[in-house]
C-alpha atoms as a PDB file:
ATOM      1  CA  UNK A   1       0.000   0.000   0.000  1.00  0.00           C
ATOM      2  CA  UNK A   2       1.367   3.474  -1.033  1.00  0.00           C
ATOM      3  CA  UNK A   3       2.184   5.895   1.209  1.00  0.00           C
ATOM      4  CA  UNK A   4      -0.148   8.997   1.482  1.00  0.00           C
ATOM      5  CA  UNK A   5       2.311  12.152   1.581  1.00  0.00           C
ATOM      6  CA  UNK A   6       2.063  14.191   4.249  1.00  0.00           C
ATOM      7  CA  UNK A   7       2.537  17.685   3.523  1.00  0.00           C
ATOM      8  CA  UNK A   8       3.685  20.597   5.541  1.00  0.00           C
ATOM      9  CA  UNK A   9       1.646  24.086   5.591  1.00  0.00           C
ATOM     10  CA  UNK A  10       2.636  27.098   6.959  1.00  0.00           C
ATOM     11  CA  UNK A  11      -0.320  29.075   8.440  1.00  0.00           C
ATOM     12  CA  UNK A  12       0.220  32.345  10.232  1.00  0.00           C
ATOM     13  CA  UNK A  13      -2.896  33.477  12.570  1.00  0.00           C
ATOM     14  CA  UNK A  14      -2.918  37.319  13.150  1.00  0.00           C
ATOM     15  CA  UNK A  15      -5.252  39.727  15.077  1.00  0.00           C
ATOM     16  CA  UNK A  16      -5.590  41.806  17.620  1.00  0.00           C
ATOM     17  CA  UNK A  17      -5.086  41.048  21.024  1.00  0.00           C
ATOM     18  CA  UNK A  18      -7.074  39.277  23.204  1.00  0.00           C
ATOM     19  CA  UNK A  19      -9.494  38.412  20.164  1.00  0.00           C
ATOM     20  CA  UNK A  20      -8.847  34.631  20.728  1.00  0.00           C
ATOM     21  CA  UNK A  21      -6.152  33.516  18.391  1.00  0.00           C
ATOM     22  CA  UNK A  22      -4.684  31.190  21.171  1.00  0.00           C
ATOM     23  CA  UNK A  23      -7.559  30.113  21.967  1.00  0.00           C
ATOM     24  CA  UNK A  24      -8.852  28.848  18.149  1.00  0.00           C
ATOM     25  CA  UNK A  25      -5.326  26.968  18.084  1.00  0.00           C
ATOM     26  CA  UNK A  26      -6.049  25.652  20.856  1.00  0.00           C
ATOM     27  CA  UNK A  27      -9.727  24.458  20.666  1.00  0.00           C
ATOM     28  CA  UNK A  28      -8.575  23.620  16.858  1.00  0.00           C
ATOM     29  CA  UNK A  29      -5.286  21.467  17.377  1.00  0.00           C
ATOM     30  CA  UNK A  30      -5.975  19.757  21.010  1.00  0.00           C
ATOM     31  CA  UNK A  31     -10.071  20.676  21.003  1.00  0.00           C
ATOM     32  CA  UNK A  32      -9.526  22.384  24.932  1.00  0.00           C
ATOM     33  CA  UNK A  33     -10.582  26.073  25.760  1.00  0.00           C
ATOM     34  CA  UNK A  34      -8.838  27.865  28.802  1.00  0.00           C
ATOM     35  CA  UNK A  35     -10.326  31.095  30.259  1.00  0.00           C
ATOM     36  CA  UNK A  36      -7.155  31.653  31.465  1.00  0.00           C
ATOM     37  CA  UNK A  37      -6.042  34.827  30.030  1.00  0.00           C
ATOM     38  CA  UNK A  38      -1.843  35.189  28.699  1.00  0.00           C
ATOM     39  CA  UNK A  39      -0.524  37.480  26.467  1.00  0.00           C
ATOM     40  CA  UNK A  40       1.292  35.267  23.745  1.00  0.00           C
ATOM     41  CA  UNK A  41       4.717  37.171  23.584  1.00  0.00           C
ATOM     42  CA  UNK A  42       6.533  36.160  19.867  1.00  0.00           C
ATOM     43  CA  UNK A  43       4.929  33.002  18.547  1.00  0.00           C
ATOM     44  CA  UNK A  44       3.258  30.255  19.053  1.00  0.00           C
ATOM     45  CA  UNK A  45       3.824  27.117  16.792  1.00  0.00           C
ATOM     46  CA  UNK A  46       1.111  24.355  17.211  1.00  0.00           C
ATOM     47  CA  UNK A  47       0.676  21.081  14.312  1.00  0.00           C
ATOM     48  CA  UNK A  48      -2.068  19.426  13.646  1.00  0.00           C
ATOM     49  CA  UNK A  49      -2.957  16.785  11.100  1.00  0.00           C
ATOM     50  CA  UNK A  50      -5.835  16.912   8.456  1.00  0.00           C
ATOM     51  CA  UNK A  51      -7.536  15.001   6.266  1.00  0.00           C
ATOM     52  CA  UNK A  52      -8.039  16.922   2.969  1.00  0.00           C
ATOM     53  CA  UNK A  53      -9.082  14.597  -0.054  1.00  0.00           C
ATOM     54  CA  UNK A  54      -6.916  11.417   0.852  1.00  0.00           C
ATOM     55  CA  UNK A  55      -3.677  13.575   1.322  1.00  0.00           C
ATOM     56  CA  UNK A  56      -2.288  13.728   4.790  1.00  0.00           C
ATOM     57  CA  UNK A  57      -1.948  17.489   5.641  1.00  0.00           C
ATOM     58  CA  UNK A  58       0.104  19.164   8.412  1.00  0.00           C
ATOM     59  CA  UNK A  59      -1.215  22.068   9.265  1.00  0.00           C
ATOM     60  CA  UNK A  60       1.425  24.241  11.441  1.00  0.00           C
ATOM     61  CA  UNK A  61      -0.592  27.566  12.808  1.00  0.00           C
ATOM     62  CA  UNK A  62       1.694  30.549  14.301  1.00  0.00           C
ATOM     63  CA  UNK A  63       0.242  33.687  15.483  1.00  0.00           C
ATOM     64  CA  UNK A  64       2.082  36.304  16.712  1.00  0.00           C
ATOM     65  CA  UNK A  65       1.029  39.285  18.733  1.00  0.00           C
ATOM     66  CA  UNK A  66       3.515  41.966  18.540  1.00  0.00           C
ATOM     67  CA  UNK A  67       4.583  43.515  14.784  1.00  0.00           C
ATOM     68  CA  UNK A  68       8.335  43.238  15.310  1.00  0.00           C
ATOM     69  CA  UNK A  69       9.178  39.340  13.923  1.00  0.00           C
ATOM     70  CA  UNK A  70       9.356  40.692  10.591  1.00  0.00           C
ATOM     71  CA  UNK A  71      10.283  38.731   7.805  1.00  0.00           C
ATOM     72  CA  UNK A  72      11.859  35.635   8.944  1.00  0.00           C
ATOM     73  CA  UNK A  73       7.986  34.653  10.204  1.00  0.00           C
ATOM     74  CA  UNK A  74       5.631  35.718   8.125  1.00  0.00           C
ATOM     75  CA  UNK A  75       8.019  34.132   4.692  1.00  0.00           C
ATOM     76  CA  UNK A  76       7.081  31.498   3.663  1.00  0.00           C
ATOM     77  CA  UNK A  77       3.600  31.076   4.955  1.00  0.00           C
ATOM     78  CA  UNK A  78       1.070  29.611   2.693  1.00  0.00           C
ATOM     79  CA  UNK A  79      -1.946  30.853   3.978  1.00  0.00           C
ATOM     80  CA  UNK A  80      -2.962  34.139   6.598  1.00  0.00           C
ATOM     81  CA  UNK A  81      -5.463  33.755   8.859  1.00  0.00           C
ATOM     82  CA  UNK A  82      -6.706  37.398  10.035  1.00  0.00           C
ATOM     83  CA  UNK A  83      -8.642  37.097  13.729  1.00  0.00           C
ATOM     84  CA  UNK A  84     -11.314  39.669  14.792  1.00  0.00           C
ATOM     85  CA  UNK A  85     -13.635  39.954  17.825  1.00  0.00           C
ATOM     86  CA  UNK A  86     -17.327  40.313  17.133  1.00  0.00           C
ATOM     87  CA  UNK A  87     -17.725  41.754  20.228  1.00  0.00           C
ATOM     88  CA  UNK A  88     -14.590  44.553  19.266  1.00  0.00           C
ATOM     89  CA  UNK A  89     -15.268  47.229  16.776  1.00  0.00           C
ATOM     90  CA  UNK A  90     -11.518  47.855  16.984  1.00  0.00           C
ATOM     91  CA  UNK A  91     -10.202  44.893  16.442  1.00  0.00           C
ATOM     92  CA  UNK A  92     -12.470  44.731  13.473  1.00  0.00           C
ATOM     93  CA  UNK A  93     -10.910  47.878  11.755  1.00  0.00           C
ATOM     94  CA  UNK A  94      -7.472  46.066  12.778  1.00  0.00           C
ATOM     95  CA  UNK A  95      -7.603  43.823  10.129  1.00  0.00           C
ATOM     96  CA  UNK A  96      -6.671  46.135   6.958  1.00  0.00           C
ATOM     97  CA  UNK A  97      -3.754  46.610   9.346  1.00  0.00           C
ATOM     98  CA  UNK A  98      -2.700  43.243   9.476  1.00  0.00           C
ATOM     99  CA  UNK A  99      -3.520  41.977   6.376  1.00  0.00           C
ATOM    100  CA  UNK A 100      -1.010  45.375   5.000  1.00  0.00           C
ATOM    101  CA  UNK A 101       1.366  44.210   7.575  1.00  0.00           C
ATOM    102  CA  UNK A 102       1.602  40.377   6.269  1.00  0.00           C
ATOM    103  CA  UNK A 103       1.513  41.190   2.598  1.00  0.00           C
ATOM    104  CA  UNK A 104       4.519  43.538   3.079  1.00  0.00           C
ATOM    105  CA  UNK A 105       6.686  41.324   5.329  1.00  0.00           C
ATOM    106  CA  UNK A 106       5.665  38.140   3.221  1.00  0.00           C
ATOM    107  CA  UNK A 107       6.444  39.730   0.217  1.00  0.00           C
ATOM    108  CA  UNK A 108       4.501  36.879  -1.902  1.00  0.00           C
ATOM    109  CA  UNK A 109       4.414  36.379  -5.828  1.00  0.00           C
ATOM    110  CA  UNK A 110       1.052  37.292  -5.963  1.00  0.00           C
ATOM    111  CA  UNK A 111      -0.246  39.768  -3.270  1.00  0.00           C
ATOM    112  CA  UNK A 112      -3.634  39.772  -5.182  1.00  0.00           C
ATOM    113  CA  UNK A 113      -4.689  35.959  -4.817  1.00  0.00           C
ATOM    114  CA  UNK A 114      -2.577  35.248  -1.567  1.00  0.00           C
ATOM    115  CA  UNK A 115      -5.365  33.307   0.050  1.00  0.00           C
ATOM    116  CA  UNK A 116      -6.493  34.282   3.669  1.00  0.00           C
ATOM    117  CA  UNK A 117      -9.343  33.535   5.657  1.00  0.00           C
ATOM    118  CA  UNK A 118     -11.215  35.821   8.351  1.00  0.00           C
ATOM    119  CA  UNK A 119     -12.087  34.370  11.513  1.00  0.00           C
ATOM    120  CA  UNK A 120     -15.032  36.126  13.632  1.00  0.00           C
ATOM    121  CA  UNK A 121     -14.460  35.001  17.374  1.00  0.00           C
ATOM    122  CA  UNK A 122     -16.053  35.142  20.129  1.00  0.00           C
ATOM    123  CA  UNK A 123     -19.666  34.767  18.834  1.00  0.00           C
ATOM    124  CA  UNK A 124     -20.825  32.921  22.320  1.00  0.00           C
ATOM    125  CA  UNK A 125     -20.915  36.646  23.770  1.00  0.00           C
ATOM    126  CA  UNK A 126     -24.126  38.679  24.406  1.00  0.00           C
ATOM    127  CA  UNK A 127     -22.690  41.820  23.407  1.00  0.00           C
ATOM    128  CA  UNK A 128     -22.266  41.412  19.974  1.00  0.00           C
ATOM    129  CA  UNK A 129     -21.213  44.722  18.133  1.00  0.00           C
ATOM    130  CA  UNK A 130     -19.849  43.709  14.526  1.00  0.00           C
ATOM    131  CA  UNK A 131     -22.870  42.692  12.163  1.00  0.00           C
ATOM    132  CA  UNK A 132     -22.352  39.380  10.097  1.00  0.00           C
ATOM    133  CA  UNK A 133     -22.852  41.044   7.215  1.00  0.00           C
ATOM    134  CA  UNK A 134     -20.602  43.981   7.543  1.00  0.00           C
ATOM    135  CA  UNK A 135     -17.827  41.521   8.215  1.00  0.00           C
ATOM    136  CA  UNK A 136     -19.039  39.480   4.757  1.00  0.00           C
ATOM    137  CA  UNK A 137     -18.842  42.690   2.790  1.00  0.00           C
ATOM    138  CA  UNK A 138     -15.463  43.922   3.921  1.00  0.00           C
ATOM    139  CA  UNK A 139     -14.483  40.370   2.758  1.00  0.00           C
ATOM    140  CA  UNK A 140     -15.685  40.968  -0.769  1.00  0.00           C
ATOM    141  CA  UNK A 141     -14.466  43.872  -1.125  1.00  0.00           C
ATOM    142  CA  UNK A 142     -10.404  42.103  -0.185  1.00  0.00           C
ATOM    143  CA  UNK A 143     -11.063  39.562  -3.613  1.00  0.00           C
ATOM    144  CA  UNK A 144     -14.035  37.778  -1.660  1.00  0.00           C
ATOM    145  CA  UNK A 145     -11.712  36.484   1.068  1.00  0.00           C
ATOM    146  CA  UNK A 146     -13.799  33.393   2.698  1.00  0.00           C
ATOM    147  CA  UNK A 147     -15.296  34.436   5.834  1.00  0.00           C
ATOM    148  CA  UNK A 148     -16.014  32.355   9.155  1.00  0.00           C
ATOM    149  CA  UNK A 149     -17.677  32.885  12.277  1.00  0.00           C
ATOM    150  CA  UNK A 150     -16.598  30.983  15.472  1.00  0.00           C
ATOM    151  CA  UNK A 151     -16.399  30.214  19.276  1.00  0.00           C
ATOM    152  CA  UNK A 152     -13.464  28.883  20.300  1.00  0.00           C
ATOM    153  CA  UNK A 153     -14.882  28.529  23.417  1.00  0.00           C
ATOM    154  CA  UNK A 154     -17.769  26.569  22.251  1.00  0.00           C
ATOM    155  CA  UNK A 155     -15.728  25.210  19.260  1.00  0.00           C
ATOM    156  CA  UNK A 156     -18.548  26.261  16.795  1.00  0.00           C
ATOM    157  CA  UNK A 157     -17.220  26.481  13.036  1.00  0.00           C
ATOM    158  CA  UNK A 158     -13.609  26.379  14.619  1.00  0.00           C
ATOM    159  CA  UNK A 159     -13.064  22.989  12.477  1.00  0.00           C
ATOM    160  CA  UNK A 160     -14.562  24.198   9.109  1.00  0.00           C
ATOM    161  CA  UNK A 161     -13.163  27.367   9.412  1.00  0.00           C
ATOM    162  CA  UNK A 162      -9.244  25.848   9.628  1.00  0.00           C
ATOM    163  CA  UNK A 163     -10.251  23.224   7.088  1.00  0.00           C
ATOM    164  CA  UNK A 164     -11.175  25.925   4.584  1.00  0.00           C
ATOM    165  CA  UNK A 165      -7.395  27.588   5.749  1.00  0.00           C
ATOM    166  CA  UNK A 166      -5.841  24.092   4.653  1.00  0.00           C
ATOM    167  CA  UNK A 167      -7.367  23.794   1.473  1.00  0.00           C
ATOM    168  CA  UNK A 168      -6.645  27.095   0.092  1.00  0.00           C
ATOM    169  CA  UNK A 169      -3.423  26.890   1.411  1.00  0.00           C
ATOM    170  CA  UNK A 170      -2.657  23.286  -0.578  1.00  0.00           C
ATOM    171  CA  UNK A 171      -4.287  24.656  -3.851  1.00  0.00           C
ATOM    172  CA  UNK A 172      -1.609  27.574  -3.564  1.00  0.00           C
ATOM    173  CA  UNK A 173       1.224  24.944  -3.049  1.00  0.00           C
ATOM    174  CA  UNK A 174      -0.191  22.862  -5.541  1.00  0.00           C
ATOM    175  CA  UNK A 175      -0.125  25.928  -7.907  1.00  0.00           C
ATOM    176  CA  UNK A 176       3.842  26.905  -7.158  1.00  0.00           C
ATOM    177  CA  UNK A 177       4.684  23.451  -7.637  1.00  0.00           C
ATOM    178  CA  UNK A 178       3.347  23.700 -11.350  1.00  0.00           C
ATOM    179  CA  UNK A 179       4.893  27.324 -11.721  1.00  0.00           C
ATOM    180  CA  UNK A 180       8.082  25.265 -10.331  1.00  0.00           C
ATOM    181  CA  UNK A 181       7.610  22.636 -13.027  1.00  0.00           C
ATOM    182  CA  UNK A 182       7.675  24.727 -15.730  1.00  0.00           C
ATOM    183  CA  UNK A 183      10.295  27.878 -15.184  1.00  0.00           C
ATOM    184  CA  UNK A 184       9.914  31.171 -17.338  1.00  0.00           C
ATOM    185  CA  UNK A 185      12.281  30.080 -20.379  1.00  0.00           C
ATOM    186  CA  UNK A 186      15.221  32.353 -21.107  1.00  0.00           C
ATOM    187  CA  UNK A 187      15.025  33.984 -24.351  1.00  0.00           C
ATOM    188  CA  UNK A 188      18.681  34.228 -25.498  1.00  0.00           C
ATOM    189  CA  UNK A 189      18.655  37.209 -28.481  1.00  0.00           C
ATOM    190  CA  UNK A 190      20.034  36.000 -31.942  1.00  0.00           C
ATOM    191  CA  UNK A 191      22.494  37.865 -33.307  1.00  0.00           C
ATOM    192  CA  UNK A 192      21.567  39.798 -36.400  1.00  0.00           C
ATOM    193  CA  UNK A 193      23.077  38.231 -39.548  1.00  0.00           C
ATOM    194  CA  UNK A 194      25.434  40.758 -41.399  1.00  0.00           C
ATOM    195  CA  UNK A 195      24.605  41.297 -44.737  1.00  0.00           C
ATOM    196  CA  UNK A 196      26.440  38.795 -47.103  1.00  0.00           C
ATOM    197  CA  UNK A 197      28.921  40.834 -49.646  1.00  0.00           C
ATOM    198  CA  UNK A 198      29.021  40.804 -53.017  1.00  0.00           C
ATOM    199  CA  UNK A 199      31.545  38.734 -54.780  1.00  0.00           C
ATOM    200  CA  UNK A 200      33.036  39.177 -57.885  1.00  0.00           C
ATOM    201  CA  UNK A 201      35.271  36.025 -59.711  1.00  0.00           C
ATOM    202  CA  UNK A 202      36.346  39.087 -62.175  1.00  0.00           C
END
């Protein structure tokens, strides 16, 4: 029996803080929720394995709180998972932020159809104070960026939403694999040819 290949994703989770990133990874990876409250200085670097279509995935999820990693975390990632708070008009405006902040340090081949995902947390709270729909039009308007809403708490959505992450991210790996397959050719310029001279046998 052949060997399913496992494949190795880089997924970088980023948000505000205190809108649950942690906690996502958390209920996502080893399905526990803490209340327990800790700022996540740096990163945090959790794998998990998926299922996606009969190919063994590992998923590795980093998030990061603080903007001063810079390059040598956010290249190389294959997908971007941007985190809001439902209950946080701030973090909500945030995510331009971020999602500027990752294209920039990333630096990938195409900025346009880098695929992230936006996570709503926190939708087990009463006070609720970013519509679903205004959430779902911001997304359109980023290339319709897929949109999720979730409780890490509750673990509502938490699963779909990362399976959705995994799958875009192995169609994008799948699609540099092909771009490595077949490289740009080199067009080498031909030399003019001179002008052949007249010859007399006088």
């Amino acid at each position: 029996m052949a060997s399913r290949k496992k494949v190795l994703l880089k997924v970088i989770i980023l948000g505000d803080s205190g809108v649950g990133k942690t906690s996502l990874m958390n209920q996502f990876v080893n399905r526990k929720f803490s209340n327990q409250y800790k700022a996540t200085i740096g990163a945090d670097f959790l794998t998990k394995e998926l299922q996606i279509d009969d190919r063994l995935i590992w998923d590795t999820a980093g998030q990061e709180r603080f903007q001063s990693l810079g390059v040598a975390f956010y290249r190389g990632a294959d997908c971007c998972v941007l985190v809001m708070d439902v209950t946080s008009p701030t973090s909500f405006k945030s995510l331009e932020s971020w999602k500027d902040e990752f294209l920039i340090q990333a630096g990938p081949r195409d900025p346009e159809n880098f695929p992230f995902v936006v996570i709503g947390n926190k939708i087990d709270l009463e006070n609720r104070m970013i519509p679903t729909r205004k959430a779902q039009s911001w997304c359109q308007e980023k290339n319709n960026i897929p949109y999720f809403e979730t409780s890490a708490k509750e673990g509502i959505n938490v699963e779909k939403a990362f399976e959705t992450v995994a799958r875009n991210a192995l169609a994008r790996e799948k699609e540099i694999d092909q771009q490595a397959d077949f490289p740009m050719p080199i067009r080498i310029p031909q030399q003019e040819e001179q002008p052949k001279k007249d010859t007399c046998s006088c």
